[in-house]
N, C-alpha and C. Protein backbone atom coordinates (compact mmCIF):
# COMPACT_ATOMS: atom_id res chain seq x y z
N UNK A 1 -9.56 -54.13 -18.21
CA UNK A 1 -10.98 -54.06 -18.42
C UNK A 1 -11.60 -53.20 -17.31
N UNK A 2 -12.56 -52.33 -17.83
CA UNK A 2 -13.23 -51.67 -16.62
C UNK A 2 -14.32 -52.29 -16.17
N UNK A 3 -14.41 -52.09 -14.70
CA UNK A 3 -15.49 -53.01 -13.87
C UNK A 3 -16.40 -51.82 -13.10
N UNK A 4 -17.24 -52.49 -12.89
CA UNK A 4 -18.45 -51.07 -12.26
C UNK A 4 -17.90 -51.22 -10.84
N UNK A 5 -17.44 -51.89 -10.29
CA UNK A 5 -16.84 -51.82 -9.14
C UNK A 5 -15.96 -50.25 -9.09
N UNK A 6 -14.61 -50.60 -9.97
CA UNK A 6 -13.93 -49.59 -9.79
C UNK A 6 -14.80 -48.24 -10.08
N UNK A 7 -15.65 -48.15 -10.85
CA UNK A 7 -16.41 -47.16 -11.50
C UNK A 7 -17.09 -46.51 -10.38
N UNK A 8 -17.70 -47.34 -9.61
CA UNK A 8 -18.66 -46.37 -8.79
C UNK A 8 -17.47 -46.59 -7.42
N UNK A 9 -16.34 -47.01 -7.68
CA UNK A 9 -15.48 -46.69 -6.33
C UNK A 9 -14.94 -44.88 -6.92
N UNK A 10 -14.47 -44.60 -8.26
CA UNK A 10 -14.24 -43.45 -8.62
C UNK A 10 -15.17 -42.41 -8.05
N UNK A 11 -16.52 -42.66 -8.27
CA UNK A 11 -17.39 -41.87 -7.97
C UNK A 11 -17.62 -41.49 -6.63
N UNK A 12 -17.61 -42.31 -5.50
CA UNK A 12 -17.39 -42.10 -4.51
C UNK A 12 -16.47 -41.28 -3.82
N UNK A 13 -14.96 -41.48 -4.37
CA UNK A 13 -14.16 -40.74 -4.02
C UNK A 13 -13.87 -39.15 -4.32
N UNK A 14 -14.78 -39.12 -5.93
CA UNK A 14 -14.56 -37.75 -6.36
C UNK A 14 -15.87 -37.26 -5.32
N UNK A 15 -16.77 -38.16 -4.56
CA UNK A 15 -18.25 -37.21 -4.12
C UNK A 15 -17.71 -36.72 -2.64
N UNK A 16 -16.60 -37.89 -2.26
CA UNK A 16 -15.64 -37.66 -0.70
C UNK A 16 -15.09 -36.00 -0.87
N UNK A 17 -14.36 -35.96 -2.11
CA UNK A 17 -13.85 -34.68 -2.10
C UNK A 17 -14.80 -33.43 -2.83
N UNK A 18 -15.24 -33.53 -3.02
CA UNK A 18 -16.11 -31.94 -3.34
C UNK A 18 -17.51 -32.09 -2.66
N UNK A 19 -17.99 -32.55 -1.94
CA UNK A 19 -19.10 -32.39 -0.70
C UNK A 19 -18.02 -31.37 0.50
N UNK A 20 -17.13 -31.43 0.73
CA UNK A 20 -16.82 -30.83 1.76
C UNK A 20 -16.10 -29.60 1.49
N UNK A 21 -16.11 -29.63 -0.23
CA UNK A 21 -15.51 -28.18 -0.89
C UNK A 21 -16.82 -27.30 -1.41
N UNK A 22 -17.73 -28.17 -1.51
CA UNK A 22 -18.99 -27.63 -1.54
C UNK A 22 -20.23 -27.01 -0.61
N UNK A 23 -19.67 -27.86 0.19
CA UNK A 23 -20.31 -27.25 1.61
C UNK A 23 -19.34 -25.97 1.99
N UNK A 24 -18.42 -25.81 2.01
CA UNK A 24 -17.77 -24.39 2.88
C UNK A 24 -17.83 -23.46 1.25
N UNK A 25 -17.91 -23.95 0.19
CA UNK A 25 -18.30 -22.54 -0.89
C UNK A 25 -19.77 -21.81 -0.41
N UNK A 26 -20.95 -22.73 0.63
CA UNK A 26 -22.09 -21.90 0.64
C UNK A 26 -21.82 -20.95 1.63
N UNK A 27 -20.75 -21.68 2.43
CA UNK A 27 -21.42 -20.52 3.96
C UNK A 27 -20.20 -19.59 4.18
N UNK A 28 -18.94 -19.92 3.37
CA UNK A 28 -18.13 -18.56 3.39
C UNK A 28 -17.77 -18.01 2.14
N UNK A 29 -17.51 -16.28 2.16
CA UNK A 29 -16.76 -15.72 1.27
C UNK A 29 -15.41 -14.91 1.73
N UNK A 30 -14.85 -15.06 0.60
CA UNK A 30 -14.12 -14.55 0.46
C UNK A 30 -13.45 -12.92 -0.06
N UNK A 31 -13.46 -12.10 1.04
CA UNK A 31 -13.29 -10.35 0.56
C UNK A 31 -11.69 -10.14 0.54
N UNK A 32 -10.98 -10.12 -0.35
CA UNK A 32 -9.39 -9.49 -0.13
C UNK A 32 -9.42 -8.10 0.38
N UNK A 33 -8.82 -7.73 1.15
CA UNK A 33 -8.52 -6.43 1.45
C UNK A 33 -7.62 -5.14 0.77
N UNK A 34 -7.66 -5.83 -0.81
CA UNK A 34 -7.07 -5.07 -2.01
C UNK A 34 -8.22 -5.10 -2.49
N UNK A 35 -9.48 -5.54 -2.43
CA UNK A 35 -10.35 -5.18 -3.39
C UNK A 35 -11.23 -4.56 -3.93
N UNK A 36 -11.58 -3.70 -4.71
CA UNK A 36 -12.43 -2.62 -4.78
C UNK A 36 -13.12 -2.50 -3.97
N UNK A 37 -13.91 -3.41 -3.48
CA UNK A 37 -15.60 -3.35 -2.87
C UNK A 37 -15.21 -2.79 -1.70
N UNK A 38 -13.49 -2.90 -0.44
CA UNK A 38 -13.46 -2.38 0.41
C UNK A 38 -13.16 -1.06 0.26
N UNK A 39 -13.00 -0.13 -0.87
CA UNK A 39 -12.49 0.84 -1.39
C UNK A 39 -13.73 2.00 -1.50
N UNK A 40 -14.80 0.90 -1.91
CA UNK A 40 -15.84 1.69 -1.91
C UNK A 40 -16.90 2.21 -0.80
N UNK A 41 -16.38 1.49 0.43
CA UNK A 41 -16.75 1.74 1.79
C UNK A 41 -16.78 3.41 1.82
N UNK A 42 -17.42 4.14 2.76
CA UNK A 42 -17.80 5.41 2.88
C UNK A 42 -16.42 5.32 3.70
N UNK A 43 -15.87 4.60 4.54
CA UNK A 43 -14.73 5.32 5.27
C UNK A 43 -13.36 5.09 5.20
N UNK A 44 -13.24 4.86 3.61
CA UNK A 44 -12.18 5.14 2.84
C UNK A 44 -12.32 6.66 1.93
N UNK A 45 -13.35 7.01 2.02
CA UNK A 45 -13.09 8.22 1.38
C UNK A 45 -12.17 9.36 2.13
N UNK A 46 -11.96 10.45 1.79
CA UNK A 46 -10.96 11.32 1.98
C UNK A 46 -10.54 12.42 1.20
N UNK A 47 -10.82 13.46 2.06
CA UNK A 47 -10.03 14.68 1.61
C UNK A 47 -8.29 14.73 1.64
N UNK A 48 -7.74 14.78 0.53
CA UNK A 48 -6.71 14.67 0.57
C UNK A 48 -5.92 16.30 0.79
N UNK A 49 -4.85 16.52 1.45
CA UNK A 49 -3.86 17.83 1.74
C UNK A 49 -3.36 18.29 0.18
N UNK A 50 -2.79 19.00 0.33
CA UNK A 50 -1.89 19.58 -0.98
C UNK A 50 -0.44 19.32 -0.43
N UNK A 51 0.25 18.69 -2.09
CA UNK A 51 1.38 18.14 -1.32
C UNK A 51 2.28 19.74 -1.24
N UNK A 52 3.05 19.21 -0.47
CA UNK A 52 4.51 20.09 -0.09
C UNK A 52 5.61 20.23 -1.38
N UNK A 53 6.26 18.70 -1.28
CA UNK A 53 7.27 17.99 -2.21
C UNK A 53 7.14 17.71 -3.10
N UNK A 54 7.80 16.72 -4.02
CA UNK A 54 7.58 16.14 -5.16
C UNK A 54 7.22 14.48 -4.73
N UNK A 55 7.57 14.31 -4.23
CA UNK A 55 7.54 13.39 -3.39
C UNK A 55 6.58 12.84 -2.54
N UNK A 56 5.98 13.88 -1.79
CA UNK A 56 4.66 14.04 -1.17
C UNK A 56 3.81 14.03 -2.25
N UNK A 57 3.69 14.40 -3.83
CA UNK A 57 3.00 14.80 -5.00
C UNK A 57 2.91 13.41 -5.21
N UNK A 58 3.63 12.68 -5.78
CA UNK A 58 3.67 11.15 -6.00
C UNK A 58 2.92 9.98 -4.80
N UNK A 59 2.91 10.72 -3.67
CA UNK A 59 2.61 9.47 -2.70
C UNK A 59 0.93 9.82 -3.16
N UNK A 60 0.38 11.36 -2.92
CA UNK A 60 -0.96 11.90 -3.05
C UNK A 60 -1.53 11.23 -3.96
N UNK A 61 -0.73 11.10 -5.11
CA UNK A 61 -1.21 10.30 -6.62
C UNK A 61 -1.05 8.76 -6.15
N UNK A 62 -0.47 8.42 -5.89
CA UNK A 62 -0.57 6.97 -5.93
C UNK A 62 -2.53 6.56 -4.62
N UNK A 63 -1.89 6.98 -3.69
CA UNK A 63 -3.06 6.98 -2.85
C UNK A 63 -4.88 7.25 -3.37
N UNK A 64 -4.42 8.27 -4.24
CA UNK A 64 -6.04 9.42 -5.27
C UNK A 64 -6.46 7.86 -5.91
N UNK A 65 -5.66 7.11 -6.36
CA UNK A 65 -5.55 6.15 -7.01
C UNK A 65 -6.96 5.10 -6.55
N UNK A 66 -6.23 4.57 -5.47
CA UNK A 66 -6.78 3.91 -4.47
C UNK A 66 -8.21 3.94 -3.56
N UNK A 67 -8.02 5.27 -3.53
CA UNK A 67 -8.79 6.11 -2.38
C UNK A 67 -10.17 6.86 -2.94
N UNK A 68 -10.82 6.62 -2.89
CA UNK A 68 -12.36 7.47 -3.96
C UNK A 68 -11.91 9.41 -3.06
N UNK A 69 -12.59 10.12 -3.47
CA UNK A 69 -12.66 11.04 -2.92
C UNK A 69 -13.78 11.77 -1.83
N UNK A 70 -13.50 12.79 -0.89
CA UNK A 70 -14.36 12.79 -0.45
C UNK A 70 -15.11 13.83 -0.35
N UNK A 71 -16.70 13.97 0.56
CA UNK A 71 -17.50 15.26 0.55
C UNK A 71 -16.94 16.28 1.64
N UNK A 72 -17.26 16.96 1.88
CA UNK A 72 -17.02 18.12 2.63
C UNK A 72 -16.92 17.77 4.35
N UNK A 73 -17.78 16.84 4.22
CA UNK A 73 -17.14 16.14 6.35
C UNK A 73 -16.59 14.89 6.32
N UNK A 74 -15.64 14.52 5.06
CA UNK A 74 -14.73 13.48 5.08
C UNK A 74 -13.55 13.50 5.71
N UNK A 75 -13.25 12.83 5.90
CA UNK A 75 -11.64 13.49 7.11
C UNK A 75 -10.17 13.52 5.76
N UNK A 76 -9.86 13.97 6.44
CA UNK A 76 -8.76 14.80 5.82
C UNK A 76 -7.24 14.10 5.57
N UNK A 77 -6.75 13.45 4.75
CA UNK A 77 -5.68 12.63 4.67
C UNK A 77 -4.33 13.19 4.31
N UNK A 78 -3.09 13.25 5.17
CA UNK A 78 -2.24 14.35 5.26
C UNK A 78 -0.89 13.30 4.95
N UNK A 79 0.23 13.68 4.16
CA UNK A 79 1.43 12.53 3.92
C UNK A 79 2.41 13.58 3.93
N UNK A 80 3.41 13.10 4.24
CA UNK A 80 4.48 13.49 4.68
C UNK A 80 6.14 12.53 4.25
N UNK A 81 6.41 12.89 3.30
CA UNK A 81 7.82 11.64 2.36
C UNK A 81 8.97 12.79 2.52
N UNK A 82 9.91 12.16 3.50
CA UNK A 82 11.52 12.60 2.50
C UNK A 82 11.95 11.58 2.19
N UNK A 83 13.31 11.93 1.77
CA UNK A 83 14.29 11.44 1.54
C UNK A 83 15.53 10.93 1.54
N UNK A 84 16.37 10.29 1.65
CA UNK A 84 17.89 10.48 1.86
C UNK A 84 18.72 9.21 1.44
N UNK A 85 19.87 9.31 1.68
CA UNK A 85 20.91 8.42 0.69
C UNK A 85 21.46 7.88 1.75
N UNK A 86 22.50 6.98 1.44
CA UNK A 86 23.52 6.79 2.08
C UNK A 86 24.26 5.41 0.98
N UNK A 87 25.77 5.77 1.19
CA UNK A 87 26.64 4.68 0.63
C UNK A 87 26.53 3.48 1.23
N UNK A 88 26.94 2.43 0.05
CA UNK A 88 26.40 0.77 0.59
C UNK A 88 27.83 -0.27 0.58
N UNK A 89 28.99 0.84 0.03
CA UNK A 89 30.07 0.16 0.26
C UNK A 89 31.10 1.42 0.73
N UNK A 90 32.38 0.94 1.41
CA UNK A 90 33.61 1.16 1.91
C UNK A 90 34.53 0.96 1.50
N UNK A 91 34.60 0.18 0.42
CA UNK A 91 35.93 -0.35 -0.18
C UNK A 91 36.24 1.31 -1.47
N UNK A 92 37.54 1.12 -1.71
CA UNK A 92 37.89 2.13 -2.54
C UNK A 92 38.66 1.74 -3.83
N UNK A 93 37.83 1.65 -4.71
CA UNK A 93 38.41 0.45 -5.92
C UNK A 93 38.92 1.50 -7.15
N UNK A 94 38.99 1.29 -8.08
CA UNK A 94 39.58 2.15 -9.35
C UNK A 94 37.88 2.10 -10.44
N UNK A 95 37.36 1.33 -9.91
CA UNK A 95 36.06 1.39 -10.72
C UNK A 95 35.16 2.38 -10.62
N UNK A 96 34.74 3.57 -11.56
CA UNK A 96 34.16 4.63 -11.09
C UNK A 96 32.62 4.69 -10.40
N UNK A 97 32.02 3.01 -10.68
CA UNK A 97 30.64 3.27 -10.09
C UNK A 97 30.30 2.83 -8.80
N UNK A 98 30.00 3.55 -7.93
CA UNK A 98 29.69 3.07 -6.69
C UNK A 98 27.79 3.41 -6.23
N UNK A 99 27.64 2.35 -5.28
CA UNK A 99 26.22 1.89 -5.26
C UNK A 99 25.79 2.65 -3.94
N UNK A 100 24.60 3.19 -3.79
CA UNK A 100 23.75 4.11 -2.70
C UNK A 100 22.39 3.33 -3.01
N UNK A 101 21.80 4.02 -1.70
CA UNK A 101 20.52 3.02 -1.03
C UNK A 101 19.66 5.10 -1.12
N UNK A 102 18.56 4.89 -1.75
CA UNK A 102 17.57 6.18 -1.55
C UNK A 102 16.86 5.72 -0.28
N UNK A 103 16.89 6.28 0.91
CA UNK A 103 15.70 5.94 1.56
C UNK A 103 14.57 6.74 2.00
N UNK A 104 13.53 6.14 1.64
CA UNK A 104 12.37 6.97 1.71
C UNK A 104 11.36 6.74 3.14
N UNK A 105 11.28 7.81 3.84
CA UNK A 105 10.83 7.89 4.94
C UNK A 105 8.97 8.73 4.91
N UNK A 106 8.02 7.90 5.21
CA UNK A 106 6.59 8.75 5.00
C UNK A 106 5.78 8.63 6.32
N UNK A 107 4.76 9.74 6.38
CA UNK A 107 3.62 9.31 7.65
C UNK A 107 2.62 9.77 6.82
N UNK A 108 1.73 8.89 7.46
CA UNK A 108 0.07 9.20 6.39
C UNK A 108 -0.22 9.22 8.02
N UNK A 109 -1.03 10.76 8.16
CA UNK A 109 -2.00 11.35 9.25
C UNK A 109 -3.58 11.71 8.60
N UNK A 110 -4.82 11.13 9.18
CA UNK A 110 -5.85 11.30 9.25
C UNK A 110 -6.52 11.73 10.37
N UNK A 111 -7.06 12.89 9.83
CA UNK A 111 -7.64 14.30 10.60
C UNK A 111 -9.24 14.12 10.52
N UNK A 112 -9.80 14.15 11.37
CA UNK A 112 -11.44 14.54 11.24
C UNK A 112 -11.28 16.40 10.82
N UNK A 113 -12.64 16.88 10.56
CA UNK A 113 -13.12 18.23 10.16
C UNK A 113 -12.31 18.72 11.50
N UNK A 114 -12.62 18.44 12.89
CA UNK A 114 -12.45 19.22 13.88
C UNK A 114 -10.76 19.39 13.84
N UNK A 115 -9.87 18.46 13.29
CA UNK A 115 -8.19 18.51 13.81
C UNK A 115 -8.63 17.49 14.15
N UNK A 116 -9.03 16.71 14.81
CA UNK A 116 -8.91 15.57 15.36
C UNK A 116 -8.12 14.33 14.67
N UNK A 117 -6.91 13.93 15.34
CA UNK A 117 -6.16 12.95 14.71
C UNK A 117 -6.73 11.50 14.98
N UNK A 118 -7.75 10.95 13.77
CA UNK A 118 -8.37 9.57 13.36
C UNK A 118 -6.88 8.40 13.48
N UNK A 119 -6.01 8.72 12.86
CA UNK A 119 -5.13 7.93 12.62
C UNK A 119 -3.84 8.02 11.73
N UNK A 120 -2.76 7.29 12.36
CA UNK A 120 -1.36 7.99 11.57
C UNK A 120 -0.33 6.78 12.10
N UNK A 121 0.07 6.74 10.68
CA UNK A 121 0.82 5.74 10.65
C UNK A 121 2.59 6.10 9.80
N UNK A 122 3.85 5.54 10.12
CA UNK A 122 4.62 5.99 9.53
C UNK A 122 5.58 4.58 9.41
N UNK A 123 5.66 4.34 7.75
CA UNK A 123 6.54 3.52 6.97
C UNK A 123 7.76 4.10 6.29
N UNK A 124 8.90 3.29 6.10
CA UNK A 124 9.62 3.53 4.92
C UNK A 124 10.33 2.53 4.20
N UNK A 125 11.03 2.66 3.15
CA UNK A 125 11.19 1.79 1.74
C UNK A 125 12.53 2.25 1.32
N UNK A 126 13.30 1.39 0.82
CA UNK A 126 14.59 2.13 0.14
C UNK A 126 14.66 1.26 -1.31
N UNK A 127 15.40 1.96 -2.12
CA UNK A 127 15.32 1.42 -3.51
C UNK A 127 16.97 1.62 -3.99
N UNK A 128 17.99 0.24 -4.52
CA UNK A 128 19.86 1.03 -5.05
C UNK A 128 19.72 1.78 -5.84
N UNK A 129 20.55 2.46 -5.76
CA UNK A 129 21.07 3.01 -7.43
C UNK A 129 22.67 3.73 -7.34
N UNK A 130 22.82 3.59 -8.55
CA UNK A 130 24.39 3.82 -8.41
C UNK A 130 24.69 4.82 -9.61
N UNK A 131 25.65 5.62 -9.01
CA UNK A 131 26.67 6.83 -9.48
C UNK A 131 27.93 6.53 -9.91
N UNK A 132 28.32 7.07 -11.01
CA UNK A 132 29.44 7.08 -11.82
C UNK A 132 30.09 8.46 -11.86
N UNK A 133 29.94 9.09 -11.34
CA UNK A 133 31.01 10.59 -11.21
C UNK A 133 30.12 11.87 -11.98
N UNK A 134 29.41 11.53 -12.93
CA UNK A 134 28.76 12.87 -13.95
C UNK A 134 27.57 13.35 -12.82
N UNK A 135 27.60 14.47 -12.64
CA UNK A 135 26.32 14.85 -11.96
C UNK A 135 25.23 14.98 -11.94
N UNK A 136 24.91 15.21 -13.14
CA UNK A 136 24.00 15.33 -13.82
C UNK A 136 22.96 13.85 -13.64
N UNK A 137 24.09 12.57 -13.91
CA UNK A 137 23.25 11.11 -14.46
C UNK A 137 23.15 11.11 -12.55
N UNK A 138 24.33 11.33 -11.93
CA UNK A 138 23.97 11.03 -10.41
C UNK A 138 22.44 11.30 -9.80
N UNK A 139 22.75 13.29 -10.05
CA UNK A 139 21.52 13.78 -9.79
C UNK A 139 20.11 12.79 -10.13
N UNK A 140 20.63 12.65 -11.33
CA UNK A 140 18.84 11.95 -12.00
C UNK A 140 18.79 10.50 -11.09
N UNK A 141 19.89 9.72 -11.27
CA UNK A 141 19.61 8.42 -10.39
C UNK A 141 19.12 8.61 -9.09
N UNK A 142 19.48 9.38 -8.55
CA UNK A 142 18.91 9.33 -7.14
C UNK A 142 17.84 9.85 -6.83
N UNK A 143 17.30 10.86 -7.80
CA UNK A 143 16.13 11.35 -7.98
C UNK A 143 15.34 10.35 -8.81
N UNK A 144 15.21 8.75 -9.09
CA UNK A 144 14.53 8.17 -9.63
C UNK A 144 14.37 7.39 -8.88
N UNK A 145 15.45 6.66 -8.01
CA UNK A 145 15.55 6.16 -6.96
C UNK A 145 14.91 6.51 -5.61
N UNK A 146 14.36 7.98 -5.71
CA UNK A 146 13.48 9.13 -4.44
C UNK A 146 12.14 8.49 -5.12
N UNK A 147 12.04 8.19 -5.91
CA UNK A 147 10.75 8.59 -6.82
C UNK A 147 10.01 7.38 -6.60
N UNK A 148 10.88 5.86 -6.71
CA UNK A 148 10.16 4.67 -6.47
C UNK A 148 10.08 4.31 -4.97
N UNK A 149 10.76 5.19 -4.40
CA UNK A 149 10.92 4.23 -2.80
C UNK A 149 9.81 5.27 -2.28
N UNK A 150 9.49 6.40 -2.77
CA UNK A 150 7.99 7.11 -2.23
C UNK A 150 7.03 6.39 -2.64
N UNK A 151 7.01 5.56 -4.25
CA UNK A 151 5.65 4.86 -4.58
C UNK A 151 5.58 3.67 -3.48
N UNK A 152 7.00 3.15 -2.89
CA UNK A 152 6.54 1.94 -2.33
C UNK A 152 6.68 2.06 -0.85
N UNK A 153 6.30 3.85 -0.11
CA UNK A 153 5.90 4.25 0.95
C UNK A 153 4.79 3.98 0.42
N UNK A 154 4.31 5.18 -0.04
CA UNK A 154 2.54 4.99 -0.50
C UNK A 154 1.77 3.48 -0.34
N UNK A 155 2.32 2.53 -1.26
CA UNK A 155 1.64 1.48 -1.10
C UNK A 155 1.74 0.87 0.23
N UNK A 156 2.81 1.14 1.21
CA UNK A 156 2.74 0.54 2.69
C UNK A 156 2.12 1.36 3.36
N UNK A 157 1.67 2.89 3.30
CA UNK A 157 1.03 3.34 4.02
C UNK A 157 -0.39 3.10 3.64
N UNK A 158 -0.60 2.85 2.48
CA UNK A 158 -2.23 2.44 2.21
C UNK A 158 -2.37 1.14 2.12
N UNK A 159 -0.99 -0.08 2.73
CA UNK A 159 -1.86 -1.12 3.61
C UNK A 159 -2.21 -0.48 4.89
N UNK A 160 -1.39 0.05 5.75
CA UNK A 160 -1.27 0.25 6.92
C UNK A 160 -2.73 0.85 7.38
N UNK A 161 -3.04 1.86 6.56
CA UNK A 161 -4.32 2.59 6.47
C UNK A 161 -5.91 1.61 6.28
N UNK A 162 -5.56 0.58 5.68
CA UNK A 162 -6.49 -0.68 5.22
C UNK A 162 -6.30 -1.52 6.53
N UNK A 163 -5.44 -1.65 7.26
CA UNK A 163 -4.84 -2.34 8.18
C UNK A 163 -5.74 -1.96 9.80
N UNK A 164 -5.47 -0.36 9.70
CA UNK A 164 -5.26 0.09 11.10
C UNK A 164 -6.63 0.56 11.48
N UNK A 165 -7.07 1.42 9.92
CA UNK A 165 -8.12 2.58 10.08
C UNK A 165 -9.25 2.74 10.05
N UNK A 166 -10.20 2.02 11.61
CA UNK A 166 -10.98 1.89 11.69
C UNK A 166 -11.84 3.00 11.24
N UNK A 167 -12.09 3.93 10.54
CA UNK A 167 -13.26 4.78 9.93
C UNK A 167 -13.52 6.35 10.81
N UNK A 168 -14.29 7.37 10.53
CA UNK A 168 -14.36 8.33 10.82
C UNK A 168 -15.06 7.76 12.62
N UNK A 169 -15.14 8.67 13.75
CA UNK A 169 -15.79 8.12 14.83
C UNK A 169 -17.31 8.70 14.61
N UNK A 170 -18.07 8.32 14.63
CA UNK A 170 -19.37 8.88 14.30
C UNK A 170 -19.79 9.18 15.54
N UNK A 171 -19.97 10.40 16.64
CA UNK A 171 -20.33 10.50 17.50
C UNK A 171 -22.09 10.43 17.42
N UNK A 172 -22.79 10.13 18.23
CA UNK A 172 -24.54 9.24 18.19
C UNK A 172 -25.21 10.76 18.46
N UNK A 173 -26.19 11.37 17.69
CA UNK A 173 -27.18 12.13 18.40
C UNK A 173 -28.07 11.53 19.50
N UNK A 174 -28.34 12.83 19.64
CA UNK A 174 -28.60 12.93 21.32
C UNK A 174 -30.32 13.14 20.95
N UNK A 175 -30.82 12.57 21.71
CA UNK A 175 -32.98 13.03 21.32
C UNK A 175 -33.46 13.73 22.34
């Protein structure tokens, strides 16, 4: 049988717990640092370089992504991705496929108008992939394998950049 006892003991306890979830919803928010609104800050914008690579082409795109663009005294955002391999085993078996590591090496440099280096940061990422003897499928694997471990430079250099990069320096006029 229900009793008003227990009833307004329920009530009490549900008012114990959301008064004190209700009180900290007024006086804080919450901004992720993935989220648009910090994206749309004036000192995320950026002139971006022309890439070099293919590689450098992919990081530019992933970043354009991210990054709004900028006016003519935006500072200047410069990336820099290779590449390289290396084998992940030693053993010498009769099985023709053996496994490699792509590793992708990047620096994201930010330049004011003058040269001035704002900020520069350098990550890298590796992604397997494995070869079976045809050159052709090799070639392509490792060149797909170049291809994701640059997207997942990019995305560590544009935390790092979210992380590090305090904004253009605005030097103060003078009266």
């Amino acid at each position: 049988m229900w009793s008003s006892k227990r009833a307004a003991r329920n009530v009490l306890i549900s008012l114990a717990f959301l008064t004190p979830a209700l009180a900290l919803a007024g006086c804080t928010s919450f901004a992720p640092v993935y989220s648009d609104v910090a994206m749309a800050e004036a000192k995320y914008a950026f002139n971006f370089a022309k890439p070099v690579s293919r590689l450098d082409q992919i990081a530019y795109q992933e970043l354009a992504l991210r990054f709004p663009g900028g006016t003519l005294d935006s500072p200047t955002l410069t990336v820099s991705i290779g590449a390289s391999s290396r084998g992940l085993t030693r053993s010498a078996t009769v099985n023709p496929v053996t496994n490699y590591e792509a590793i992708a090496n990047g620096t994201v440099t930010i330049t004011d108008a003058g040269g001035k280096k704002l900020f520069s940061a350098t990550r890298s990422a590796s992604t397997g992939y494995q070869t079976n003897g045809q050159v052709f499928a090799d070639t392509e694997a490792f060149r797909s394998a170049s291809e994701q471990a640059a997207r997942d430079v990019a995305e560590s250099l544009r935390l790092a950049i979210l992380a590090g990069y305090k904004g253009p320096m605005l030097v103060p006029a003078l009266k």
